[in-house]
Protein backbone atom coordinates (compact mmCIF):
# COMPACT_ATOMS: atom_id res chain seq x y z
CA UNK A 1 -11.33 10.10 -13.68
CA UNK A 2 -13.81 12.62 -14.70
CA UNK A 3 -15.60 13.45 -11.52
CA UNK A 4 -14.68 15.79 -8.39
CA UNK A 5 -12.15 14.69 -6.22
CA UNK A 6 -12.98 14.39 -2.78
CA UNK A 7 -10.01 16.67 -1.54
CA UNK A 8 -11.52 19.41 -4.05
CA UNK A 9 -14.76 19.01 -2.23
CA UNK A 10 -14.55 18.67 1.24
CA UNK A 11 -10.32 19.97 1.36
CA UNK A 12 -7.36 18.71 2.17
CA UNK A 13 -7.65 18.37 5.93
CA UNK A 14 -10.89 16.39 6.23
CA UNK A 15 -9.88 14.12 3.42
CA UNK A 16 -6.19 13.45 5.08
CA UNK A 17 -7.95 13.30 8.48
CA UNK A 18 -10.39 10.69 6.61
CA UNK A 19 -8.19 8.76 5.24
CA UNK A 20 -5.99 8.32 8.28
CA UNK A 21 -9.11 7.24 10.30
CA UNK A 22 -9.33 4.48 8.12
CA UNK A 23 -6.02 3.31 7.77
CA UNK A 24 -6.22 2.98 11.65
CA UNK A 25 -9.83 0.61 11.26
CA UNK A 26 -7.97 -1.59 8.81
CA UNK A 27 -4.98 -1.46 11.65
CA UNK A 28 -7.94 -2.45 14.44
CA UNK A 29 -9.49 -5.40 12.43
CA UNK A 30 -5.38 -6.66 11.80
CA UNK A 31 -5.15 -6.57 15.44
CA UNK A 32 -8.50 -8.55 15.92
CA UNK A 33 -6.63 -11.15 14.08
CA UNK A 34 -4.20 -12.19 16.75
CA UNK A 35 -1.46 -13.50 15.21
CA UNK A 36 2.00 -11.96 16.25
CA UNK A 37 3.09 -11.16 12.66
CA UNK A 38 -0.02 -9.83 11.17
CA UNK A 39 0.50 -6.48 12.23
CA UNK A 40 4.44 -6.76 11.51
CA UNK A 41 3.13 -7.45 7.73
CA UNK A 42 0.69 -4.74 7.83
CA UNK A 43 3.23 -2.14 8.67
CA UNK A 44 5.95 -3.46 6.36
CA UNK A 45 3.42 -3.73 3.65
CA UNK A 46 2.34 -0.39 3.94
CA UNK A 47 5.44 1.54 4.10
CA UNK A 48 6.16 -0.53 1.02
CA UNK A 49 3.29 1.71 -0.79
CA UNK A 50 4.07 4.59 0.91
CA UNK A 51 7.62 4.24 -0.02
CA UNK A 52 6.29 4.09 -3.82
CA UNK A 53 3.71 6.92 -3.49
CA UNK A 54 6.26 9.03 -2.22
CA UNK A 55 8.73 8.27 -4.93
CA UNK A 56 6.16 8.64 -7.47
CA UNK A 57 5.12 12.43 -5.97
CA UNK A 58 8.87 12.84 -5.81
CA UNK A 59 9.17 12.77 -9.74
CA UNK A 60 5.78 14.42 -10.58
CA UNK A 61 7.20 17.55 -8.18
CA UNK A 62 10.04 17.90 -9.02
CA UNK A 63 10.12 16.90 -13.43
CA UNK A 64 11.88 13.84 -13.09
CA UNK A 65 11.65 11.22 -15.16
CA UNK A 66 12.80 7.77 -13.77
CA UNK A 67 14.09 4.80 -15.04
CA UNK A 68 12.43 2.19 -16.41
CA UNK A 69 13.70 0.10 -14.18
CA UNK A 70 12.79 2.50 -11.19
CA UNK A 71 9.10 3.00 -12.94
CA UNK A 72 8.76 -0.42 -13.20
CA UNK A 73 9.87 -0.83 -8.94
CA UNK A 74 7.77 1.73 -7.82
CA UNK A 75 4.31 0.16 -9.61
CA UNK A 76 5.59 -3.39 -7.76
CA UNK A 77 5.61 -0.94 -4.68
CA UNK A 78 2.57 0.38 -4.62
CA UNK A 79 0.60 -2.13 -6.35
CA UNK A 80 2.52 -5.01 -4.51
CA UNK A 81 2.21 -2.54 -1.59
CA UNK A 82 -1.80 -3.91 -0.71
CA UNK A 83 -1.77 -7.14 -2.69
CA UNK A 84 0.83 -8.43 -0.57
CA UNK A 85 -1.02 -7.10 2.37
CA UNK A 86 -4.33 -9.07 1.27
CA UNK A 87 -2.11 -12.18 0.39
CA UNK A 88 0.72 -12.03 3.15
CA UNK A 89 -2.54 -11.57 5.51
CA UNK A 90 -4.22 -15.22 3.85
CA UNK A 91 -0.80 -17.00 4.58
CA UNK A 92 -0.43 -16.33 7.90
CA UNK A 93 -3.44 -18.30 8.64
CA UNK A 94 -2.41 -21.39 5.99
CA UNK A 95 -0.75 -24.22 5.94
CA UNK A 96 1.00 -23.33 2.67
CA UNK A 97 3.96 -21.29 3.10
CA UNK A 98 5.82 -20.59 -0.29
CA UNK A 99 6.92 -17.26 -1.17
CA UNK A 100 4.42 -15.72 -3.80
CA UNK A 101 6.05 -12.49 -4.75
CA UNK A 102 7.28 -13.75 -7.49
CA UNK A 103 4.23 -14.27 -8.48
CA UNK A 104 2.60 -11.40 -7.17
CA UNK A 105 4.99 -8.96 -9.64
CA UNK A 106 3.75 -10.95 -12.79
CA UNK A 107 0.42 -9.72 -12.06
């Protein structure tokens, strides 16, 4: 907040382009990982987000207001969205195997 953003600067193509590139590094190093579900996670974790960010642009475009209840999912998306990336990634590599959304939607 308060300073250019980068799609003002250098336009919506190079910063959509960018930001693709990127998502397909982070997709590269998940690969690296070989495990057969990391980049199951990855995916489902990201179209989590996306699923969020696109409801959230839905009611910004067109004035709606949501729920609180549907406010309150979409944060858990998008939030949840790379925090469960970061911790799903962690537990496919340990020992403990407990489900932690619960927890991860307190935070």
């Amino acid at each position: 907040r308060g300073f250019p953003v980068a799609h003002s600067i250098y336009g919506i193509p190079s910063v959509i382009s960018s930001a693709t590139y990127v998502y397909l590094l982070g997709l590269e190093k998940v690969l690296t990982l070989d495990h057969p579900d990391a980049v199951k996670l990855c995916t489902r974790q990201l179209l989590e987000l996306h699923q969020g960010q696109g409801l959230d642009i839905y009611w910004r475009d067109d004035y709606t207001c949501p729920t609180e209840e549907e406010c309150k999912a979409t944060v858990l998306q998008k939030t949840g969205g790379l925090l469960g990336l970061a911790v799903g990634l962690m537990l496919l590599f340990s020992d403990y195997k407990e489900d932690l959304k619960p927890l991860l939607n307190t935070l």
